[in-house]
N, C-alpha and C. Protein backbone atom coordinates (compact mmCIF):
# COMPACT_ATOMS: atom_id res chain seq x y z
N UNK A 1 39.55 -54.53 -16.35
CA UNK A 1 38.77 -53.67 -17.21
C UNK A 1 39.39 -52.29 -17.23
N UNK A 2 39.00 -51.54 -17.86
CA UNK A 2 39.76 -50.43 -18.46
C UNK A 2 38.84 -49.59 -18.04
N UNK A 3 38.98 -48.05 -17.86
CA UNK A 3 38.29 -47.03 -17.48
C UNK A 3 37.63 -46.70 -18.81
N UNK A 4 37.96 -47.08 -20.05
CA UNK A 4 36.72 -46.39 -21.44
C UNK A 4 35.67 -47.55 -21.37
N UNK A 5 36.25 -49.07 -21.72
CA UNK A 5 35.34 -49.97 -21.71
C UNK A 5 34.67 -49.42 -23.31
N UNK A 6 34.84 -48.94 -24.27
CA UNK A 6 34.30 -48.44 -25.40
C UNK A 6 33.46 -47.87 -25.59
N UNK A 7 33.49 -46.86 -24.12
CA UNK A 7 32.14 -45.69 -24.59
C UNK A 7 32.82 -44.87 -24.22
N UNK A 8 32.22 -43.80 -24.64
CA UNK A 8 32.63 -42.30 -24.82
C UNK A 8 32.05 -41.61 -23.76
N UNK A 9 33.10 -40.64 -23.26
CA UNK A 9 32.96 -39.69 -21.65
C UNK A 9 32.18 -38.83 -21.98
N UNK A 10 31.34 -38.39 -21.32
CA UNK A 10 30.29 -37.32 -21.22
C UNK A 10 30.69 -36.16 -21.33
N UNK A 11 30.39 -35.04 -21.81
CA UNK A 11 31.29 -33.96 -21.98
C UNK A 11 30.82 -32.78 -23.28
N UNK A 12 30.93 -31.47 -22.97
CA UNK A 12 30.92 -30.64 -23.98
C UNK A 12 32.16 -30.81 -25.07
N UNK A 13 31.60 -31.01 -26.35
CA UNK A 13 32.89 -31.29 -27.25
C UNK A 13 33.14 -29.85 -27.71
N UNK A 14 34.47 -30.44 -27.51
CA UNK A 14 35.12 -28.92 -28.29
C UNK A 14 35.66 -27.52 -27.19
N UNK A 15 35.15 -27.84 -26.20
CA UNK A 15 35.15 -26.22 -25.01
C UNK A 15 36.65 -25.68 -24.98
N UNK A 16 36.15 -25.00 -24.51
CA UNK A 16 37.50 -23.70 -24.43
C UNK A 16 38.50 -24.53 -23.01
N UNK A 17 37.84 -25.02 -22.09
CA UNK A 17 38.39 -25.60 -20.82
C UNK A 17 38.41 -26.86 -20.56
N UNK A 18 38.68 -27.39 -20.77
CA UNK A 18 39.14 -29.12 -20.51
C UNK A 18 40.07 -29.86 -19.65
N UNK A 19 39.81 -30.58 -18.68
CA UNK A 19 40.46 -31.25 -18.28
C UNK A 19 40.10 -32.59 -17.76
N UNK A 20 40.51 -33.24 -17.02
CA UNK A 20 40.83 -34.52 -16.58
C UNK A 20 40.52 -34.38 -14.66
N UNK A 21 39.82 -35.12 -14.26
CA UNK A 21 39.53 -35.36 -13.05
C UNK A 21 39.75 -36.40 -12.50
N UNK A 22 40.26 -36.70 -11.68
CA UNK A 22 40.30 -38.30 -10.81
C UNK A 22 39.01 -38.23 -9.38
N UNK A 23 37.81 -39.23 -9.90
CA UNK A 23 36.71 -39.34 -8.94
C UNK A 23 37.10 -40.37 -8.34
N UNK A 24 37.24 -39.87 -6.74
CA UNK A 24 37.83 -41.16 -5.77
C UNK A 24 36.21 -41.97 -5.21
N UNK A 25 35.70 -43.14 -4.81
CA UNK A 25 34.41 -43.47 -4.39
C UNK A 25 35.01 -44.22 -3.51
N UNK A 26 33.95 -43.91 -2.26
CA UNK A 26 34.04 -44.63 -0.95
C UNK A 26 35.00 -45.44 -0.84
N UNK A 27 34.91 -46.58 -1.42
CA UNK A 27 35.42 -48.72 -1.48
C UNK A 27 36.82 -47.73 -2.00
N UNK A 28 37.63 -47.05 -1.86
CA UNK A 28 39.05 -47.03 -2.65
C UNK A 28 38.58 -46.95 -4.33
N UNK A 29 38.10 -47.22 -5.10
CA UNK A 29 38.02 -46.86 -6.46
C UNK A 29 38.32 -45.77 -6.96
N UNK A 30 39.16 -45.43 -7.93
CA UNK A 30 39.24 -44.10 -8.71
C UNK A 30 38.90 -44.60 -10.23
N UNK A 31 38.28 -42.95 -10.31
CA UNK A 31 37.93 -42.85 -11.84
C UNK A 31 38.27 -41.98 -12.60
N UNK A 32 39.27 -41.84 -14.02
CA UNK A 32 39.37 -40.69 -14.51
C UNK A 32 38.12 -39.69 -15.06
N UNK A 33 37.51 -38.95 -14.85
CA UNK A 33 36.20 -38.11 -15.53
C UNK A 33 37.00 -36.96 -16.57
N UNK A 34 36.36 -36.84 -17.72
CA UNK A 34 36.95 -35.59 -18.47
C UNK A 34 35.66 -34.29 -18.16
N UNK A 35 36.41 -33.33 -17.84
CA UNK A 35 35.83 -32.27 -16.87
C UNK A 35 35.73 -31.00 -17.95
N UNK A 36 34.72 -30.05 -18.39
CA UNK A 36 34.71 -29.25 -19.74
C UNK A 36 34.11 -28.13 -18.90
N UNK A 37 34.32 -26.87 -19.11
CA UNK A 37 33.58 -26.02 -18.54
C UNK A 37 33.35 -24.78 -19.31
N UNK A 38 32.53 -24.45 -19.50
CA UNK A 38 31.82 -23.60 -20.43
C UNK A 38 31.97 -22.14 -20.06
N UNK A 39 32.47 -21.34 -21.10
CA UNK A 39 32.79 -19.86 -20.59
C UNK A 39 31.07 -18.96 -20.96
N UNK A 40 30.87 -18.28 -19.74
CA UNK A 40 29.59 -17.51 -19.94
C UNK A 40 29.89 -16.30 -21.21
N UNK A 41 28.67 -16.56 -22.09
CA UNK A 41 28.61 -15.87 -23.31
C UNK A 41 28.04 -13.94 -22.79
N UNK A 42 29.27 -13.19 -23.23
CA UNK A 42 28.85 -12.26 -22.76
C UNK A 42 28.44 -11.26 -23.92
N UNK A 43 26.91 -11.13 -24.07
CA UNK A 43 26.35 -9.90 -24.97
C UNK A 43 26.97 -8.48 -25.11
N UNK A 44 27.48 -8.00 -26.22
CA UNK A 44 27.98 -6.92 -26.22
C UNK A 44 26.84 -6.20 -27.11
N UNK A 45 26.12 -5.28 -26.48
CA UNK A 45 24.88 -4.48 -27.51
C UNK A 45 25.29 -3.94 -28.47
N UNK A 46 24.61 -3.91 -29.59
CA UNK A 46 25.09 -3.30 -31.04
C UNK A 46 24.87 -1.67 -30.93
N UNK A 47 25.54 -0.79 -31.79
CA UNK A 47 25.50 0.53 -31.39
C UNK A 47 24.29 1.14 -31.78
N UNK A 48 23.32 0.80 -32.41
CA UNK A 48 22.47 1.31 -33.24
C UNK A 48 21.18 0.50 -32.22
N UNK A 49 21.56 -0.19 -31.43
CA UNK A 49 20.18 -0.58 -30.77
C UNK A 49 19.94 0.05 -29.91
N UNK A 50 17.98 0.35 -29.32
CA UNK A 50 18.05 1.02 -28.21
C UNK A 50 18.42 0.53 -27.24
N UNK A 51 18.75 1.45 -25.82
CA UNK A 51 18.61 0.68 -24.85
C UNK A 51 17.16 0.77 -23.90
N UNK A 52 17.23 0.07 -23.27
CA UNK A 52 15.64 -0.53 -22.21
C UNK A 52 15.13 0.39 -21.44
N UNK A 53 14.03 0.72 -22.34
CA UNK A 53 13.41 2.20 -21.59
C UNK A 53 12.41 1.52 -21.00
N UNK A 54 11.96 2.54 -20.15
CA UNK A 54 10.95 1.91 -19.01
C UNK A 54 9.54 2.14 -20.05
N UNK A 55 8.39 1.48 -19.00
CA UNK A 55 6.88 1.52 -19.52
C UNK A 55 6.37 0.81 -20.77
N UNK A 56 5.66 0.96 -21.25
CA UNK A 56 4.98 0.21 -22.53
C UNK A 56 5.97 -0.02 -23.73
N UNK A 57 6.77 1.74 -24.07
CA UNK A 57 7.97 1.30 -25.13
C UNK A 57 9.03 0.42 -25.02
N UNK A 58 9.28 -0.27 -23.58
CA UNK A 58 9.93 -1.36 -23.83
C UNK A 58 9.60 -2.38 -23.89
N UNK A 59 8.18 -2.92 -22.92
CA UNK A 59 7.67 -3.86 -23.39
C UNK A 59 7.24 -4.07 -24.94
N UNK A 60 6.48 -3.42 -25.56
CA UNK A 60 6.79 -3.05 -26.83
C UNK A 60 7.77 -3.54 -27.89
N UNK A 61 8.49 -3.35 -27.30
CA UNK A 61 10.67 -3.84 -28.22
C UNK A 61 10.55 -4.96 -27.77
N UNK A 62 10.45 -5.28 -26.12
CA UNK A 62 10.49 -6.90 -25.96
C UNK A 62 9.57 -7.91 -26.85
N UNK A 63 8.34 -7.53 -27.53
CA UNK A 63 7.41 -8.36 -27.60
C UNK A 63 7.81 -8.56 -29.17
N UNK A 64 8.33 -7.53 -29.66
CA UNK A 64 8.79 -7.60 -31.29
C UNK A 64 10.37 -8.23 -31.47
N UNK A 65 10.98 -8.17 -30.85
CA UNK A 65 12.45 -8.72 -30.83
C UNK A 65 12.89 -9.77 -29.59
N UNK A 66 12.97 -10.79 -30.57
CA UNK A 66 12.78 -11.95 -29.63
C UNK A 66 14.15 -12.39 -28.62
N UNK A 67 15.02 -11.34 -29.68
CA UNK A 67 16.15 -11.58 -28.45
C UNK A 67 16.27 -10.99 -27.20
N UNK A 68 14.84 -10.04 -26.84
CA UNK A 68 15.29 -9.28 -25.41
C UNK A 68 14.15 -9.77 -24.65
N UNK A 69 13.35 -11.20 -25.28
CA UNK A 69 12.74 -11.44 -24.42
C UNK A 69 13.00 -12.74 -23.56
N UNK A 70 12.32 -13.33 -22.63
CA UNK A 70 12.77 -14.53 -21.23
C UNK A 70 12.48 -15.43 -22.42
N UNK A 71 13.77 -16.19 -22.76
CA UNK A 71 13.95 -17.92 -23.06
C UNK A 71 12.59 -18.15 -23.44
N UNK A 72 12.07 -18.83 -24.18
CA UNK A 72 11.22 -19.89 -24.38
C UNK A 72 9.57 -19.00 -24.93
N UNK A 73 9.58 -17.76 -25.12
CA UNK A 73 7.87 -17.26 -24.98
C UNK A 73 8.14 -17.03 -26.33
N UNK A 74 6.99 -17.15 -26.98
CA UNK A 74 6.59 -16.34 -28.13
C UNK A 74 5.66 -15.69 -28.50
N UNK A 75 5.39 -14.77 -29.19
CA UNK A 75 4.61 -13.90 -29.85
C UNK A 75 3.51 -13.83 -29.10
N UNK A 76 2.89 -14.45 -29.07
CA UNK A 76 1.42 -14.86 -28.39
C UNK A 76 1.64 -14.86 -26.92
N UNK A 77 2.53 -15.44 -25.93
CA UNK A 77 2.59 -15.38 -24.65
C UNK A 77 2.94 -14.43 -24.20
N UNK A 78 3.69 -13.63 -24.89
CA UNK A 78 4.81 -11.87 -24.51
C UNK A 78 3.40 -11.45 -24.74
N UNK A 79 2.34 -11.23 -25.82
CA UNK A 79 1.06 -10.29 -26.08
C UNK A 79 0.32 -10.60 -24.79
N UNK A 80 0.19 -12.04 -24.12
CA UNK A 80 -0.51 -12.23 -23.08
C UNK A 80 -0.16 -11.16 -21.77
N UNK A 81 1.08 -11.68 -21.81
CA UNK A 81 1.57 -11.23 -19.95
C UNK A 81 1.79 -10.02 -20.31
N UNK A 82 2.23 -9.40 -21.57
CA UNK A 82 1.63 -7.74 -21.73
C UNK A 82 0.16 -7.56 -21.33
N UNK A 83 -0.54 -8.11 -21.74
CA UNK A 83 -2.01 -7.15 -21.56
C UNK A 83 -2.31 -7.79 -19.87
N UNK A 84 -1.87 -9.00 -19.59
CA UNK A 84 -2.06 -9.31 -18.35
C UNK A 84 -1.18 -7.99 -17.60
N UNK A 85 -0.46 -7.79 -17.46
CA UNK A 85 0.63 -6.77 -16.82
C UNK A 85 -0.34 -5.17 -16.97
N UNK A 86 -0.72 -5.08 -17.76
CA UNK A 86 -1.50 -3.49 -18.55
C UNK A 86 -2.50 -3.58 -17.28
N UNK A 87 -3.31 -5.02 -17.53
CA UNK A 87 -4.85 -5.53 -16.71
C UNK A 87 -4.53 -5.13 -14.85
N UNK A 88 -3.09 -5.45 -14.55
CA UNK A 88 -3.07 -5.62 -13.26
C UNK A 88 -2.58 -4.08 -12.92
N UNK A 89 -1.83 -3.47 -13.70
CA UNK A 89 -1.30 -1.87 -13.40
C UNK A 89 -3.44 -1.36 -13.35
N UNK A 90 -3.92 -1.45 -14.36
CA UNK A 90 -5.13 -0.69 -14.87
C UNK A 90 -6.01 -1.05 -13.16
N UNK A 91 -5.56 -2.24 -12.64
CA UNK A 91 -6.62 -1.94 -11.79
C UNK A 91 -6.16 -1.65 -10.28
N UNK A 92 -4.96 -1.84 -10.03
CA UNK A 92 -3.81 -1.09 -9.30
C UNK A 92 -4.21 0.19 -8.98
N UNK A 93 -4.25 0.80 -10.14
CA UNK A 93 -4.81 2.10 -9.75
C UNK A 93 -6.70 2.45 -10.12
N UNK A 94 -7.39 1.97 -10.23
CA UNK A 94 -8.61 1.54 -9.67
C UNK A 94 -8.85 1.24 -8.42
N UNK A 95 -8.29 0.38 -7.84
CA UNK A 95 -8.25 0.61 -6.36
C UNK A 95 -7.75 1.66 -5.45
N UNK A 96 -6.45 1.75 -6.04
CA UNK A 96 -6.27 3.02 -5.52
C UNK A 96 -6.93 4.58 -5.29
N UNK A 97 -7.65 5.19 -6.48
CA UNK A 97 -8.69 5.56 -6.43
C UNK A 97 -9.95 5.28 -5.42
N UNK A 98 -10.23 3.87 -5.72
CA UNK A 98 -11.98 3.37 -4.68
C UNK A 98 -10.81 3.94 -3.25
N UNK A 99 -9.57 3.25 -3.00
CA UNK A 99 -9.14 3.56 -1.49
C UNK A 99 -9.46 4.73 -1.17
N UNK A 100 -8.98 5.94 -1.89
CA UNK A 100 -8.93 7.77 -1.57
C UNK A 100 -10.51 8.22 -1.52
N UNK A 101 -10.98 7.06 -2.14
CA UNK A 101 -12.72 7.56 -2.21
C UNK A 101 -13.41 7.48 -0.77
N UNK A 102 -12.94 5.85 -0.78
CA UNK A 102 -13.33 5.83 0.67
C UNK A 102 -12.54 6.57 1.71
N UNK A 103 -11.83 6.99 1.64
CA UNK A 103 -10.96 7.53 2.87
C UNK A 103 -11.75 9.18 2.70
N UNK A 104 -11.92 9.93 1.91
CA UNK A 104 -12.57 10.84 1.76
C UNK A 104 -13.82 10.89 2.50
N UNK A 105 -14.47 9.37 1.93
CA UNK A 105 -15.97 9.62 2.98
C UNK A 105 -15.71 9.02 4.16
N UNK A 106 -14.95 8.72 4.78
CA UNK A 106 -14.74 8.30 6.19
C UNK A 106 -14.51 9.86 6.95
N UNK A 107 -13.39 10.69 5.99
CA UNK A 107 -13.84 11.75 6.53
C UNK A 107 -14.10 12.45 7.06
N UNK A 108 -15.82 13.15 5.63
CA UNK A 108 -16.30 13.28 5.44
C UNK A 108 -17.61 13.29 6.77
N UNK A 109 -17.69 11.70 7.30
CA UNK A 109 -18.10 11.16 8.35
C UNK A 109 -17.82 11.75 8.99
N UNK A 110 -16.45 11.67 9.70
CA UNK A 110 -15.80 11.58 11.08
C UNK A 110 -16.21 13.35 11.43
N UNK A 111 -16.13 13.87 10.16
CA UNK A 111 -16.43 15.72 10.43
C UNK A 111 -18.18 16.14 10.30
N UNK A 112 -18.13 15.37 10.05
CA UNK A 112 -20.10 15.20 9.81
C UNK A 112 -20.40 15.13 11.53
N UNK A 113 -19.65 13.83 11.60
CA UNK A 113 -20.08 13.22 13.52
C UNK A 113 -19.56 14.03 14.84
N UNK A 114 -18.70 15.25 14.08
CA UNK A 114 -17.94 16.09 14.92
C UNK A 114 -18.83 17.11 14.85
N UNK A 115 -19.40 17.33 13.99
CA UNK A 115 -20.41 18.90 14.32
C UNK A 115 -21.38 18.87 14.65
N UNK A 116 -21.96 17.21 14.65
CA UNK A 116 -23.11 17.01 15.28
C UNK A 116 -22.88 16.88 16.91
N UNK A 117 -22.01 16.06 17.21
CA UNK A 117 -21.34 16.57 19.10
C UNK A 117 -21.42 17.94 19.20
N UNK A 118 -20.57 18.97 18.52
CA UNK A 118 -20.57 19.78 18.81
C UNK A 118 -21.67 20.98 19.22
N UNK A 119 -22.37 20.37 18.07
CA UNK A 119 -24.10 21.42 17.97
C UNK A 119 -24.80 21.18 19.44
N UNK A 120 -24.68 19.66 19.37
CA UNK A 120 -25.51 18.63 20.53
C UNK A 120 -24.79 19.80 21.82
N UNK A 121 -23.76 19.90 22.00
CA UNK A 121 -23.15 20.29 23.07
C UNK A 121 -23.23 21.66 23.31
N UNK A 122 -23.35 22.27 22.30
CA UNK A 122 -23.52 23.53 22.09
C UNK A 122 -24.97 23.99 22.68
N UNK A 123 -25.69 23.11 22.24
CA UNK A 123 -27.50 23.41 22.63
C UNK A 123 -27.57 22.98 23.86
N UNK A 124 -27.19 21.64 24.26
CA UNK A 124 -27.28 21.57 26.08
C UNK A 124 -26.10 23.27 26.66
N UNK A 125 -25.35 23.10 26.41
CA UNK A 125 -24.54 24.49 27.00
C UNK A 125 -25.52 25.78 27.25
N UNK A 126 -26.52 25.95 25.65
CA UNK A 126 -27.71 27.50 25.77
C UNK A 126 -28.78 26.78 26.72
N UNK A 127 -28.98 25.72 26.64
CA UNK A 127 -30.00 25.30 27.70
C UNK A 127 -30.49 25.58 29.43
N UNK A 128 -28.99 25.06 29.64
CA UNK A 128 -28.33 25.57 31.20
C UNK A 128 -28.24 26.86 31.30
N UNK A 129 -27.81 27.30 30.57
CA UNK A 129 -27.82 28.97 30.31
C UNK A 129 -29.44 29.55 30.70
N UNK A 130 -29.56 29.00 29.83
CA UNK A 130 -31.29 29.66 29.94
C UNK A 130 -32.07 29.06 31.03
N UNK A 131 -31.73 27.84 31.68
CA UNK A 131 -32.20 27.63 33.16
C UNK A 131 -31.46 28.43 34.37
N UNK A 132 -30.44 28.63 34.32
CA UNK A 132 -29.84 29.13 35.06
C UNK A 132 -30.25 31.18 34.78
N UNK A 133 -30.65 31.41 34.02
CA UNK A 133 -31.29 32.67 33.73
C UNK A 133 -32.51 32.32 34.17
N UNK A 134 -33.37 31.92 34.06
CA UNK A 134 -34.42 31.77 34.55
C UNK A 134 -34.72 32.07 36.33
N UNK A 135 -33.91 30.51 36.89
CA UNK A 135 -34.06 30.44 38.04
C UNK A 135 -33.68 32.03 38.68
N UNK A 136 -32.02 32.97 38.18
CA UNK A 136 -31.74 34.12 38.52
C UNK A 136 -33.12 34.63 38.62
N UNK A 137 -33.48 34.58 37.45
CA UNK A 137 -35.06 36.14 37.13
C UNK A 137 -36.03 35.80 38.53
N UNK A 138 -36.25 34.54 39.03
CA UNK A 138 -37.32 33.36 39.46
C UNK A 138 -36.64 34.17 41.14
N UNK A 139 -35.44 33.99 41.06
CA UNK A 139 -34.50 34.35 42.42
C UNK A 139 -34.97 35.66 42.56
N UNK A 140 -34.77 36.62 41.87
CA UNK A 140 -34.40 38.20 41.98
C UNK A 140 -36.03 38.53 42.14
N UNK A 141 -36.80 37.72 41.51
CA UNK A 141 -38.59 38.47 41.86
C UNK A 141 -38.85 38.13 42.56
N UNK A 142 -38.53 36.80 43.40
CA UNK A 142 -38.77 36.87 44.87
C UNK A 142 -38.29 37.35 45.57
N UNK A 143 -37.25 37.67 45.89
CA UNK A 143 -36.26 39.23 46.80
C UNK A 143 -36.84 40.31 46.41
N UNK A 144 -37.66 40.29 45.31
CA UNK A 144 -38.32 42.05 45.38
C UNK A 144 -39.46 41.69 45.91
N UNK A 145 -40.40 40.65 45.95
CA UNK A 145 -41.26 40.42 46.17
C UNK A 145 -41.48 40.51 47.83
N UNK A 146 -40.31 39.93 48.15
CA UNK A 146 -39.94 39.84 50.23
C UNK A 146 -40.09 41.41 50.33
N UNK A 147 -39.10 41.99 49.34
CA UNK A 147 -38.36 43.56 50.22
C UNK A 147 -40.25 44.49 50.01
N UNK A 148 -40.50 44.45 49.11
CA UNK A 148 -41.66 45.33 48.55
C UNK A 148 -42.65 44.99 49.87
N UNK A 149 -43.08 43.59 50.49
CA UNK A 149 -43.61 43.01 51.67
C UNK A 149 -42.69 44.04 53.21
N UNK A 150 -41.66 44.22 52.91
CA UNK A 150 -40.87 44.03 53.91
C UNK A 150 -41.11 45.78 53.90
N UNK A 151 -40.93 46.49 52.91
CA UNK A 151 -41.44 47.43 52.99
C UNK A 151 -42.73 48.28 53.69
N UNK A 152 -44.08 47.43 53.01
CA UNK A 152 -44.86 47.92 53.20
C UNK A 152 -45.45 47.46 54.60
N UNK A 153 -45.07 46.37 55.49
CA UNK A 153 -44.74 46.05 56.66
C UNK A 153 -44.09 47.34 57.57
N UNK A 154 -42.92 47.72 57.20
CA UNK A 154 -42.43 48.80 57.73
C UNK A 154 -43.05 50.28 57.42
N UNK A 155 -43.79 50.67 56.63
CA UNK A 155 -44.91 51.39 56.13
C UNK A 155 -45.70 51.36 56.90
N UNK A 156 -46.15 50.66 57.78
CA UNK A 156 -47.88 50.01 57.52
C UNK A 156 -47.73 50.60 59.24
N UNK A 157 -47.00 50.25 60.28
CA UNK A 157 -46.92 50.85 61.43
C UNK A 157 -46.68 51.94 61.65
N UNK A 158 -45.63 52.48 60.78
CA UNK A 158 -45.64 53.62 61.15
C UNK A 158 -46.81 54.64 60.77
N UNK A 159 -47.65 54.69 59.44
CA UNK A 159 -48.68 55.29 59.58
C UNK A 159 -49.95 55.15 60.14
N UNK A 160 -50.00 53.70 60.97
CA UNK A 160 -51.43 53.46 61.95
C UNK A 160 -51.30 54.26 63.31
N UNK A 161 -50.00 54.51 64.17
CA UNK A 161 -50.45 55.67 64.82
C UNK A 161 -50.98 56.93 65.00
């Protein structure tokens, strides 16, 4: 048997690169394969087109000119994953926002719960103060109270003779 057998080799017709392969398989068999390889098509932009600006104006160009958009979408799916894309930025920063909100009243809190220690601490501090003034006053009127005794004790003999 013959390697065509009357069918035709698989292959890009026509390519720029062509050749001939010998496929060796396990058992000793060889096979000629015709081998084609395709040169990557390289876009050269026209002078008058824009180029790809960021944000909405390019999505924008993508959704109207079908050559700058991904293989296979049309009209209707580019309008989707636009407003889907708009939907997920829009609430991106919605959260972001609720985050700073809450972080504000945490706070908010944390300085709320700090001046209340502080007051708290502040008022036991005049408290002691004012016991400790006390007991002094409580101290010092009984030492006048002894000496004024202690006095009139020492008074008291010497004018009974």
């Amino acid at each position: 048997m013959s390697d065509s057998d009357g069918k035709k080799t698989l292959g890009l017709r026509g390519g720029p690169r062509s050749g001939q392969v010998k496929q060796s398989f396990s058992h000793g068999r060889t096979k000629n394969v015709v081998v084609e390889t395709k040169r990557k098509r390289v876009v050269v932009p026209k002078p008058g087109a824009p180029t790809a600006g960021a944000g909405a104006a390019a999505a924008a160009g993508a959704a109207s000119d079908p050559s700058k958009r991904p293989a296979g979408i049309s009209d209707a799916e580019m309008e989707r994953r636009l407003k889907a894309l708009a939907a997920a930025k829009a609430t991106e920063a919605e959260e972001a926002k609720r985050r700073e909100a809450e972080e504000k009243e945490r706070e908010a809190e944390r300085q709320r719960r700090r001046e209340e220690a502080e007051a708290k601490e502040r008022e036991e501090r005049e408290r002691q103060e004012a016991l400790k003034a006390k007991e002094e006053e409580d101290a010092r009127k009984k030492r006048e109270a002894e000496e004024a005794k202690a006095r009139e004790k020492a008074a008291a003999p010497a004018s009974s003779p």
